[in-house]
PDB file of N, CA and C in Angstrom:
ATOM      1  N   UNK A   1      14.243  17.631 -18.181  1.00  0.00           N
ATOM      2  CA  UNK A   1      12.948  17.524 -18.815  1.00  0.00           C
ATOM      3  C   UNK A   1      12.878  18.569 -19.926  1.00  0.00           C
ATOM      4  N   UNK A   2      12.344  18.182 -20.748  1.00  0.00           N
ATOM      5  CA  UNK A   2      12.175  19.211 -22.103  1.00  0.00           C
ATOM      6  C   UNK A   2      11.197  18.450 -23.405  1.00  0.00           C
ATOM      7  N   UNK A   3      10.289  19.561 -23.168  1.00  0.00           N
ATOM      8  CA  UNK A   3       8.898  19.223 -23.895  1.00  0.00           C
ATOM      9  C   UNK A   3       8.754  20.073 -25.007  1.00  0.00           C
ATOM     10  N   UNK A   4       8.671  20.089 -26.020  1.00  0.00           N
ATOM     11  CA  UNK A   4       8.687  20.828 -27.173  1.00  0.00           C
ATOM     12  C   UNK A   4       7.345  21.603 -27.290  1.00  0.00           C
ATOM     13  N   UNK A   5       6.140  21.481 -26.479  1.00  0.00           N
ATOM     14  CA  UNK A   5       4.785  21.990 -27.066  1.00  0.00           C
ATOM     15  C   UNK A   5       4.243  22.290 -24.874  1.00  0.00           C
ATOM     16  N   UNK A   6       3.232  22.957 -25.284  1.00  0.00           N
ATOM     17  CA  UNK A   6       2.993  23.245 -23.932  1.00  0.00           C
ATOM     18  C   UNK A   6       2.465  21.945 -23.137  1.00  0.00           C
ATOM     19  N   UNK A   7       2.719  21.436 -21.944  1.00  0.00           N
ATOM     20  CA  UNK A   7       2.451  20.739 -20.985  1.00  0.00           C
ATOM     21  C   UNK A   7       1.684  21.349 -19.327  1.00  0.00           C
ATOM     22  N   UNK A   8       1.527  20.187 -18.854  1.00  0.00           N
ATOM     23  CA  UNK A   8       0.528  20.471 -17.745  1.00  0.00           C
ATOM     24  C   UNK A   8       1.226  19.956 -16.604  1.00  0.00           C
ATOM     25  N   UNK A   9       1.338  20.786 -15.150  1.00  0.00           N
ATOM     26  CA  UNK A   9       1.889  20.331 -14.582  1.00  0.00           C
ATOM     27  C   UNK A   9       0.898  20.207 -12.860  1.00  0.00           C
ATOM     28  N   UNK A  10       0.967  19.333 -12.251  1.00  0.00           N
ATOM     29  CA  UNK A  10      -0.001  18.627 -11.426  1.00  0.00           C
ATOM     30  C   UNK A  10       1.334  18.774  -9.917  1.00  0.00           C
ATOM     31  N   UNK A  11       0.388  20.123  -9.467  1.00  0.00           N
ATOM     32  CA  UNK A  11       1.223  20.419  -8.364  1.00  0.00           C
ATOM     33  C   UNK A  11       0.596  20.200  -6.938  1.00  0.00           C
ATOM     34  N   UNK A  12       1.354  18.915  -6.043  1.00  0.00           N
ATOM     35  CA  UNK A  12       0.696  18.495  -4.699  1.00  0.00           C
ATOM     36  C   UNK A  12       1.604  19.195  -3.851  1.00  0.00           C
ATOM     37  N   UNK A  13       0.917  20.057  -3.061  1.00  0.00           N
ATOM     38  CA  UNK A  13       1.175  20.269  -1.398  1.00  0.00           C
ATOM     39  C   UNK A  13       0.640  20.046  -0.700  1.00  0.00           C
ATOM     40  N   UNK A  14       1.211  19.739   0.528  1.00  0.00           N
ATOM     41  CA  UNK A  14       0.612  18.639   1.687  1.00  0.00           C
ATOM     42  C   UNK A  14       1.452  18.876   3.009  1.00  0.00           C
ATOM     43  N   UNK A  15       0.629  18.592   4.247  1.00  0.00           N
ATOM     44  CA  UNK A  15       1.252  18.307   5.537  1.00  0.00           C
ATOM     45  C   UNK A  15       1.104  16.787   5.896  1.00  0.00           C
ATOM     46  N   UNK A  16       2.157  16.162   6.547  1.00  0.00           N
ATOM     47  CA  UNK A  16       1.599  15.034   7.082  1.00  0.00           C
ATOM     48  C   UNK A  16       0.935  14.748   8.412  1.00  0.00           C
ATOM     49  N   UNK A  17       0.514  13.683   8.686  1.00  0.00           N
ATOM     50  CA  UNK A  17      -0.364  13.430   9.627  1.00  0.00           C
ATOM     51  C   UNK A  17       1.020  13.034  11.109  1.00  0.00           C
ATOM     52  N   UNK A  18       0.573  12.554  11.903  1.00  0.00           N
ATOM     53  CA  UNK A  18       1.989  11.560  12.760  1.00  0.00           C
ATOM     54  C   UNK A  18       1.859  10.585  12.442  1.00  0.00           C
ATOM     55  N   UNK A  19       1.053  10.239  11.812  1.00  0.00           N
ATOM     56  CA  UNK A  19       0.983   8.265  11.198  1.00  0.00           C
ATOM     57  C   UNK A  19       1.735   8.266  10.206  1.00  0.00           C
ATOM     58  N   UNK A  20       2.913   8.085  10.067  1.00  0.00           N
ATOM     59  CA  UNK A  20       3.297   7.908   8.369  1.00  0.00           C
ATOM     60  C   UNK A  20       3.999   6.657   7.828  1.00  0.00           C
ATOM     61  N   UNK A  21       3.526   6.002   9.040  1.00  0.00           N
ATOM     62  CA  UNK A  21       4.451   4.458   8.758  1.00  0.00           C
ATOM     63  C   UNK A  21       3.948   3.897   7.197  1.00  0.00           C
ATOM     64  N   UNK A  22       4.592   3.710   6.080  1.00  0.00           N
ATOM     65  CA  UNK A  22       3.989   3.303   5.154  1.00  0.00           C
ATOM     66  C   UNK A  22       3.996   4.247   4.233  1.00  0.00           C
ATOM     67  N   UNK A  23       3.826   5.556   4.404  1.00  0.00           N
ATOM     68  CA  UNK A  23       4.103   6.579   3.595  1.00  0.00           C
ATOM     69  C   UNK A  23       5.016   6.740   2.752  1.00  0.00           C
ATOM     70  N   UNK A  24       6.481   6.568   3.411  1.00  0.00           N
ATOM     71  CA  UNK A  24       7.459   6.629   2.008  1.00  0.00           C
ATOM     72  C   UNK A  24       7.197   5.846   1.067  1.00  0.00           C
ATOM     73  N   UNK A  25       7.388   4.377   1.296  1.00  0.00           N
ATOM     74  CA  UNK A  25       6.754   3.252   0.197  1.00  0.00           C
ATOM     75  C   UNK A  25       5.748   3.393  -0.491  1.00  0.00           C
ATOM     76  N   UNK A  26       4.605   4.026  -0.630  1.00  0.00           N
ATOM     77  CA  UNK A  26       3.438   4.187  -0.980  1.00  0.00           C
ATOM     78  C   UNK A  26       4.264   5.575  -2.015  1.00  0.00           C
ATOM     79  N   UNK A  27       4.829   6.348  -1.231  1.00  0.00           N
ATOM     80  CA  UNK A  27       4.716   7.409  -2.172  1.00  0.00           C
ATOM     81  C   UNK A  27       5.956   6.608  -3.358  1.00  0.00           C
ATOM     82  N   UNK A  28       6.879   6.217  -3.067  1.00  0.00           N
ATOM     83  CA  UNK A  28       7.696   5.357  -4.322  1.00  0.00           C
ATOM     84  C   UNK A  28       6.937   4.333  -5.157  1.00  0.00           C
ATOM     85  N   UNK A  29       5.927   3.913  -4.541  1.00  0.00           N
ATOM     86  CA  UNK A  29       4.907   3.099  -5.774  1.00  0.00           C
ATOM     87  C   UNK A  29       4.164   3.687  -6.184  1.00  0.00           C
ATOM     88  N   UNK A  30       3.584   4.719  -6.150  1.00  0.00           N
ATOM     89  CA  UNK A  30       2.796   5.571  -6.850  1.00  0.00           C
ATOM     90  C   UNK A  30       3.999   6.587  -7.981  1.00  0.00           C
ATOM     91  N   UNK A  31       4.879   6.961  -7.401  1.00  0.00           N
ATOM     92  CA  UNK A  31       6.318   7.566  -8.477  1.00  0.00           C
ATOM     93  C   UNK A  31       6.388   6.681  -9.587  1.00  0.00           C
ATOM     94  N   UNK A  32       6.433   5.415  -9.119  1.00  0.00           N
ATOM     95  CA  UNK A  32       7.015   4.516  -9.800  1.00  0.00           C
ATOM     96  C   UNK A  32       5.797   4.239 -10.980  1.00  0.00           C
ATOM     97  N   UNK A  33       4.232   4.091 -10.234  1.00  0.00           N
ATOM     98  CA  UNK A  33       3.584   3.743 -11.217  1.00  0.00           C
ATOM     99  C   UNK A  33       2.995   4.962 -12.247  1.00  0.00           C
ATOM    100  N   UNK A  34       3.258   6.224 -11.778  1.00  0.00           N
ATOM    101  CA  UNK A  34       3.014   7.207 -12.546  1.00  0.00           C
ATOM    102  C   UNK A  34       3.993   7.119 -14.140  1.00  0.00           C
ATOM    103  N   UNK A  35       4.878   6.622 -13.881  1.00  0.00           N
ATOM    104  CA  UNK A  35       5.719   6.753 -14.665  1.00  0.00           C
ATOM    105  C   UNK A  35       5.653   5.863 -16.156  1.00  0.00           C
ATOM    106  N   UNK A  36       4.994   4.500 -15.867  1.00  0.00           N
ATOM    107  CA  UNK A  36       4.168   3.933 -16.330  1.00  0.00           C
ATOM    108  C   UNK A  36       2.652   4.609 -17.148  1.00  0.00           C
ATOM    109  N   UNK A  37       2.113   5.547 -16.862  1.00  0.00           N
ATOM    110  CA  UNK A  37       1.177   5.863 -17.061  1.00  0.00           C
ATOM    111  C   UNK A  37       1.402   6.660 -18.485  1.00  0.00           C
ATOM    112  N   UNK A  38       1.086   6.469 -19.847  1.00  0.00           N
ATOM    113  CA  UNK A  38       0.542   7.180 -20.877  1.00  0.00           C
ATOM    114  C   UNK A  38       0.389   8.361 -20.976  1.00  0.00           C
ATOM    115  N   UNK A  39       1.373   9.643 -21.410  1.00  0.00           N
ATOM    116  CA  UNK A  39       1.242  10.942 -21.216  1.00  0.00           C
ATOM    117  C   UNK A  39       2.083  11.628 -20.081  1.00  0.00           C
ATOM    118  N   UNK A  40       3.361  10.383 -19.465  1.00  0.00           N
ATOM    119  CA  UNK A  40       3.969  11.213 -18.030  1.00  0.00           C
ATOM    120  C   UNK A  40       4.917  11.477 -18.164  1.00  0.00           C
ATOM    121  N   UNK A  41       5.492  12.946 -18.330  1.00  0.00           N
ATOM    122  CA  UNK A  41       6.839  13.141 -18.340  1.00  0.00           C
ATOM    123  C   UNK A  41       7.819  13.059 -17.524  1.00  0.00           C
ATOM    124  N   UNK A  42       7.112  13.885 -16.207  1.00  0.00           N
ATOM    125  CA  UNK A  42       8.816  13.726 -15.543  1.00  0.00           C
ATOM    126  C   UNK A  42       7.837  13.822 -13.793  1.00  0.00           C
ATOM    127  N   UNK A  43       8.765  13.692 -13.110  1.00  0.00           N
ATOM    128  CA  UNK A  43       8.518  14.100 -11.207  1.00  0.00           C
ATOM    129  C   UNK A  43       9.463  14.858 -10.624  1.00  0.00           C
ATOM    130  N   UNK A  44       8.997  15.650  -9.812  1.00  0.00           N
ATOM    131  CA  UNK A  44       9.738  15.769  -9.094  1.00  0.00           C
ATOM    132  C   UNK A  44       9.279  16.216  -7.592  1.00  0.00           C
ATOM    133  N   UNK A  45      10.362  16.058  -6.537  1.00  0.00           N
ATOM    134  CA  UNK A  45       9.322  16.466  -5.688  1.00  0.00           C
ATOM    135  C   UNK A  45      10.319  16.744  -4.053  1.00  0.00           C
ATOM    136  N   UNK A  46      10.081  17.400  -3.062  1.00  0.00           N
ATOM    137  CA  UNK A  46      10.679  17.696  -1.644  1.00  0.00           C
ATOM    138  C   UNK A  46       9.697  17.707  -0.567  1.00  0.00           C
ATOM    139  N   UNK A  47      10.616  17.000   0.712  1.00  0.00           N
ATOM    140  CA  UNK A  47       9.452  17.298   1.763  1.00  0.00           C
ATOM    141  C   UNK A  47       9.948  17.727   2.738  1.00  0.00           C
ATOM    142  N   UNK A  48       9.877  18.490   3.367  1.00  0.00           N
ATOM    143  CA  UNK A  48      10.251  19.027   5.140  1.00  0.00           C
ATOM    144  C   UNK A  48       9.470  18.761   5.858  1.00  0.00           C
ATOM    145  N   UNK A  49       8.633  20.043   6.134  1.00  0.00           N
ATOM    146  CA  UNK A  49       7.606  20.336   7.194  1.00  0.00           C
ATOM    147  C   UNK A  49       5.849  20.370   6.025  1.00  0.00           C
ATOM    148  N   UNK A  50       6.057  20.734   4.768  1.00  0.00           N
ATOM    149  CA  UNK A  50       5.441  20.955   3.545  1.00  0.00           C
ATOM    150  C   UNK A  50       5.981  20.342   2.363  1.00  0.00           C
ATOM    151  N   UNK A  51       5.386  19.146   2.024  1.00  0.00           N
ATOM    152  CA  UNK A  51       5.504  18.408   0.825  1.00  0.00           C
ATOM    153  C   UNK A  51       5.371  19.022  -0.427  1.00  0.00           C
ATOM    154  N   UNK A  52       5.995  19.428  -1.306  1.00  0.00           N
ATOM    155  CA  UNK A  52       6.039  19.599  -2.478  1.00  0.00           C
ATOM    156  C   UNK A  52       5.796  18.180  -3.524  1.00  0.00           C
ATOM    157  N   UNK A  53       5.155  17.881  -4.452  1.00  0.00           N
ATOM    158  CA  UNK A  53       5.166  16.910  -5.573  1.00  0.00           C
ATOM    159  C   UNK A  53       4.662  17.748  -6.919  1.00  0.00           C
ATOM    160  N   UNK A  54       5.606  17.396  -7.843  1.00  0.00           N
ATOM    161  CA  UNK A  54       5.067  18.136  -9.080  1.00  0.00           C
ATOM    162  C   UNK A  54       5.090  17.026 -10.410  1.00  0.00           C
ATOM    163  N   UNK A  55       4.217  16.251 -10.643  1.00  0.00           N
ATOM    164  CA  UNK A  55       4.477  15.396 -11.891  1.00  0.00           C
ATOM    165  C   UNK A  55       3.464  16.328 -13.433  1.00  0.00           C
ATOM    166  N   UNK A  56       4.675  16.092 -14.183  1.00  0.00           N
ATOM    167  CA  UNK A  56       4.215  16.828 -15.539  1.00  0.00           C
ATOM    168  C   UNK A  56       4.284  15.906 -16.454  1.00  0.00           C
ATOM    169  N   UNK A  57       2.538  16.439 -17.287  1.00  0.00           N
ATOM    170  CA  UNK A  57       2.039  15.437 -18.416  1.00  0.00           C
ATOM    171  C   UNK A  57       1.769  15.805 -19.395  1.00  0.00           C
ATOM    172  N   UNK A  58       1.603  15.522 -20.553  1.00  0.00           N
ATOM    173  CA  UNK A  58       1.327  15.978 -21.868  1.00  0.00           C
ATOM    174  C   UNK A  58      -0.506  16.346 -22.007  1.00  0.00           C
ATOM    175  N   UNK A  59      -1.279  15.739 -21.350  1.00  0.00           N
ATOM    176  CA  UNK A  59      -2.415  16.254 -21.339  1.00  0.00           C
ATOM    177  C   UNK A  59      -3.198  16.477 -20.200  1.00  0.00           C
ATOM    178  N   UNK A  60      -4.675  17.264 -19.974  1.00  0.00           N
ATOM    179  CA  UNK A  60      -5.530  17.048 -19.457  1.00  0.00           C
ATOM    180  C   UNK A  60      -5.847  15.553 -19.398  1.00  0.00           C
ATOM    181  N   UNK A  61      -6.143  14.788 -20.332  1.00  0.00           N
ATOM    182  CA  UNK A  61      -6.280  13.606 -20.528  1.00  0.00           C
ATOM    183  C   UNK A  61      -5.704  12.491 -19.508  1.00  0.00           C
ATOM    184  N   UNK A  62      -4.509  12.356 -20.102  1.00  0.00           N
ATOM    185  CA  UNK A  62      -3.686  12.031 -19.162  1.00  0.00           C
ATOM    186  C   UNK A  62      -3.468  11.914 -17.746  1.00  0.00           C
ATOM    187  N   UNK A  63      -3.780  13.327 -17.439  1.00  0.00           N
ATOM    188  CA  UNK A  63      -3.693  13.682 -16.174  1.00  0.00           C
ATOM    189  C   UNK A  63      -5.501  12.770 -15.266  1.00  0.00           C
ATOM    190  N   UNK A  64      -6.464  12.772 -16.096  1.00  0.00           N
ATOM    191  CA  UNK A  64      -7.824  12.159 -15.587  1.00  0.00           C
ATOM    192  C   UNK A  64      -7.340  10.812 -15.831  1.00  0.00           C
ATOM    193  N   UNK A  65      -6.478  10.352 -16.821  1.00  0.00           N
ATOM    194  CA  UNK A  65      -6.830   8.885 -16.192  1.00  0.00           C
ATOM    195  C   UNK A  65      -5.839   8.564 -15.158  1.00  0.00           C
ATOM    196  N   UNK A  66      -4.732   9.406 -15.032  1.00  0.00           N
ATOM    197  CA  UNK A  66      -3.766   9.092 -13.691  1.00  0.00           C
ATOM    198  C   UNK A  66      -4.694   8.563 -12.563  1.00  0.00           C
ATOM    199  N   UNK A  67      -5.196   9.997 -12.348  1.00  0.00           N
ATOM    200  CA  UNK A  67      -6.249  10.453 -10.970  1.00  0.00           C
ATOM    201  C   UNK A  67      -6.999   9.280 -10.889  1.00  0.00           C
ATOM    202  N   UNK A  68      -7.804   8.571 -12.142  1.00  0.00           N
ATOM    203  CA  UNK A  68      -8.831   7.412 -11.729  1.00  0.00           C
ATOM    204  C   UNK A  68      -7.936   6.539 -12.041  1.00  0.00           C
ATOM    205  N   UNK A  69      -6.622   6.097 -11.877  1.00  0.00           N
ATOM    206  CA  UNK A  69      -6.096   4.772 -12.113  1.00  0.00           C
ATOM    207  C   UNK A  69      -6.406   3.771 -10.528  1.00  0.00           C
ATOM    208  N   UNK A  70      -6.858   2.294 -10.848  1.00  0.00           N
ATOM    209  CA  UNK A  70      -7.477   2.279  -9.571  1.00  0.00           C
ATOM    210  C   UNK A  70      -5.934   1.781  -8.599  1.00  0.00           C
ATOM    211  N   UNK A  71      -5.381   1.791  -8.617  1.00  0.00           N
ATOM    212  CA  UNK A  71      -4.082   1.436  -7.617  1.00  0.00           C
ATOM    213  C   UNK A  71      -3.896   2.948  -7.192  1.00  0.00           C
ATOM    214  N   UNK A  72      -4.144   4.159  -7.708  1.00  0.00           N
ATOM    215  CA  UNK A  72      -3.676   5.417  -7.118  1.00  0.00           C
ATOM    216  C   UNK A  72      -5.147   5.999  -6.808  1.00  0.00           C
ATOM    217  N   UNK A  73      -6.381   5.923  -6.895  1.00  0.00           N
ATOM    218  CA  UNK A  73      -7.270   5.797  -5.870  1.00  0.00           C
ATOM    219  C   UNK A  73      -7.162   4.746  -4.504  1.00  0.00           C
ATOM    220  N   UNK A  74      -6.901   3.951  -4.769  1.00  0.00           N
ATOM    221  CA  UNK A  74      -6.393   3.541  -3.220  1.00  0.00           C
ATOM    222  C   UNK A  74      -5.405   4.340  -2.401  1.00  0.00           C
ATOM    223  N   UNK A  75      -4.600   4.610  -3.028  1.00  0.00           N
ATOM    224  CA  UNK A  75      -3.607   5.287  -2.691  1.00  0.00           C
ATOM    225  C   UNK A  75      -3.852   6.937  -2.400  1.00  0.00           C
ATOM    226  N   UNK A  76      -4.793   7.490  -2.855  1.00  0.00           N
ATOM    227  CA  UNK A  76      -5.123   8.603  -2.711  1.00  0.00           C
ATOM    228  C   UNK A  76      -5.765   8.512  -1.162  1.00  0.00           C
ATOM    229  N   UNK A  77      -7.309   7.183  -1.089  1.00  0.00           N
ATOM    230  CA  UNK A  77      -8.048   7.233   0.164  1.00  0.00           C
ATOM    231  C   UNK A  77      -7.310   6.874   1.272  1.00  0.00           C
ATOM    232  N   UNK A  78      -5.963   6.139   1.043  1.00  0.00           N
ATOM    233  CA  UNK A  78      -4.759   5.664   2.199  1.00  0.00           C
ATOM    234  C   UNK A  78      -4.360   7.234   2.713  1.00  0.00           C
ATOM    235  N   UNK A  79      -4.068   7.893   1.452  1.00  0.00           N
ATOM    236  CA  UNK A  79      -3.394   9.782   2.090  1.00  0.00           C
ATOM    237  C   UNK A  79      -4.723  10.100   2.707  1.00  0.00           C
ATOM    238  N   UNK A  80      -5.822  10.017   2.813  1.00  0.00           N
ATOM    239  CA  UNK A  80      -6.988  10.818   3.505  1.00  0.00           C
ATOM    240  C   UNK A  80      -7.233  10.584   4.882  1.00  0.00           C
ATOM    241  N   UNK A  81      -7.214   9.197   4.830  1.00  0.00           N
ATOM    242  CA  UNK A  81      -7.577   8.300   6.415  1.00  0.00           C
ATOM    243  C   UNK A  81      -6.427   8.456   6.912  1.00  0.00           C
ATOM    244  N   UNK A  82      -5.292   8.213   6.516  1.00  0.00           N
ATOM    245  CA  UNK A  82      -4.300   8.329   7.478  1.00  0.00           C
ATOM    246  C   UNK A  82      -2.860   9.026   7.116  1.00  0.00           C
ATOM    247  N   UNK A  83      -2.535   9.511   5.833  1.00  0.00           N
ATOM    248  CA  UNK A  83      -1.231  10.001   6.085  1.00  0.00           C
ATOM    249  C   UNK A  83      -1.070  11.816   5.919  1.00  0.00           C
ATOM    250  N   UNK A  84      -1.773  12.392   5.279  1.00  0.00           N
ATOM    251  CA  UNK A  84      -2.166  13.459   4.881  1.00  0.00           C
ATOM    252  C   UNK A  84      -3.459  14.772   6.498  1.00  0.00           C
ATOM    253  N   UNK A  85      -2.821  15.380   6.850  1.00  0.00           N
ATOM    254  CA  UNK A  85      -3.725  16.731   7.701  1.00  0.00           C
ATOM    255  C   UNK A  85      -3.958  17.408   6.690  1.00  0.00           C
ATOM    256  N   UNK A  86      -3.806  17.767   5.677  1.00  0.00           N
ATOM    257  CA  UNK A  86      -4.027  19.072   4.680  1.00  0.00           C
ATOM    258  C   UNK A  86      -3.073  18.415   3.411  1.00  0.00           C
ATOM    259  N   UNK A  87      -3.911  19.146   2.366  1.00  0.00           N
ATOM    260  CA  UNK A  87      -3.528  18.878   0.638  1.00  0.00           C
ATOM    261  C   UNK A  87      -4.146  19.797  -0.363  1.00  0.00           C
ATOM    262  N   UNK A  88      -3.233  19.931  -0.760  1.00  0.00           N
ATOM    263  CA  UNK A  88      -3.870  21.142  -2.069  1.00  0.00           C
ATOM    264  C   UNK A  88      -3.280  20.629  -3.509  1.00  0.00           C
ATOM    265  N   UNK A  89      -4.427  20.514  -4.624  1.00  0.00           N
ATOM    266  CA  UNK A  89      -3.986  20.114  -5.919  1.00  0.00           C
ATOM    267  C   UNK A  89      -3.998  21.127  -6.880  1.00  0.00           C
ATOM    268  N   UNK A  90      -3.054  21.667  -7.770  1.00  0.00           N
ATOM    269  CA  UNK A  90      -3.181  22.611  -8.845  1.00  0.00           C
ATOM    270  C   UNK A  90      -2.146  22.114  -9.705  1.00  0.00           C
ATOM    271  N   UNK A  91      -3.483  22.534 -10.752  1.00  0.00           N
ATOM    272  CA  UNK A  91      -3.438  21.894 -12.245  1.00  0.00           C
ATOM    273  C   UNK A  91      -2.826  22.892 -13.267  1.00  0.00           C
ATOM    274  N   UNK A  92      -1.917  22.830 -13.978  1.00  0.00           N
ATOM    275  CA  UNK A  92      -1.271  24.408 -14.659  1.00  0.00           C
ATOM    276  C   UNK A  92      -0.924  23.787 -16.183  1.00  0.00           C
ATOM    277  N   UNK A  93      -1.258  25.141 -16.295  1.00  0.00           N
ATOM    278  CA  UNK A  93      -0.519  24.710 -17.795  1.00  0.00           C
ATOM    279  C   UNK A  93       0.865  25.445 -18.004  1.00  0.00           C
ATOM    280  N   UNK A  94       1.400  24.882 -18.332  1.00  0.00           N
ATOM    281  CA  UNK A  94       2.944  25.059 -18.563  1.00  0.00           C
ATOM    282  C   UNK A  94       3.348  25.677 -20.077  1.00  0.00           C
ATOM    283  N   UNK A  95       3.687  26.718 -20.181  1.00  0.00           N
ATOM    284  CA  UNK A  95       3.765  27.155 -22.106  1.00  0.00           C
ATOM    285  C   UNK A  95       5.259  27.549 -22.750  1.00  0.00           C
ATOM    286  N   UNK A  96       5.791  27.533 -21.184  1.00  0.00           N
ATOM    287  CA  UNK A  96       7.873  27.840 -21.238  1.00  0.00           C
ATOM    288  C   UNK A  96       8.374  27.379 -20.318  1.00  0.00           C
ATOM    289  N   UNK A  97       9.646  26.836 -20.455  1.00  0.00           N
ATOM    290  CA  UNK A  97      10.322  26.806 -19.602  1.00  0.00           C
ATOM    291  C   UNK A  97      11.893  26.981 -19.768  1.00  0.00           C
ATOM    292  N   UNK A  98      12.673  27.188 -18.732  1.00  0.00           N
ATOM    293  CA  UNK A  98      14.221  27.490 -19.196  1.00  0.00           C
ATOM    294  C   UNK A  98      15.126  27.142 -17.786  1.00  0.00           C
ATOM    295  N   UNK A  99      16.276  26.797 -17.481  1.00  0.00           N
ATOM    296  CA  UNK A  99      16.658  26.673 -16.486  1.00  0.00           C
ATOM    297  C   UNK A  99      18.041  26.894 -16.772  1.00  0.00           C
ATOM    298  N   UNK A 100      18.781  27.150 -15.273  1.00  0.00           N
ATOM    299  CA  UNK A 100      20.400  27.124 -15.327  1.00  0.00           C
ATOM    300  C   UNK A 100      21.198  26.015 -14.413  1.00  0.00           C
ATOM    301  N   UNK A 101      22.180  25.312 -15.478  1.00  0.00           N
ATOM    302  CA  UNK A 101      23.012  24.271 -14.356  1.00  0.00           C
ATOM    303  C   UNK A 101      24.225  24.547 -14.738  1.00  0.00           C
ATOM    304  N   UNK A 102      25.366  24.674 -13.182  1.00  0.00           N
ATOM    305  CA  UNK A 102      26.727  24.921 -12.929  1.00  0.00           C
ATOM    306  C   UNK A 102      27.323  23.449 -13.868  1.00  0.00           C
TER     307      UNK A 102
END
């Protein structure tokens, strides 16, 4: 990933519930349809015991109409009722970045 101007990055942590039948799939159609979405750069994301998801976008903008897209409001009230015990959302702005690969 490499963005020339500062970006925003939309960081989910989460526990799951014991219900998660349905969960992986849901979370690959929502990956999938983010990606689709106007303003989305990249994903990434890990889960153990604590879910990590980090999708980065070119705007605030962007990022509000993700949130109200109505296939990922469903998908949001599906994580509430049943797949999600705890979730935390933070919104960042991103102004550098640099990384190292072997």
């Amino acid at each position: 990933m490499r963005n020339t101007k500062p970006y925003y990055a939309v960081i989910f942590t989460s526990t799951l519930t014991d219900t998660i039948e349905g969960y992986a799939e849901m979370a690959v159609l929502m990956e999938d349809l983010a990606k689709k979405q106007p303003g989305f750069i990249d994903f990434e994301s890990s889960r153990d015991q604590l879910g990590i998801s980090i999708s980065y976008w070119e705007s605030l903008e962007a990022i509000a109409n993700w949130k109200a897209n109505t296939e990922h409001l469903m998908a949001q009230e599906k994580g509430i009722v049943s797949f999600y015990s705890w979730y935390k959302v933070r919104i960042c702005l991103v102004e550098r970045e640099y990384e190292f690969k072997k």
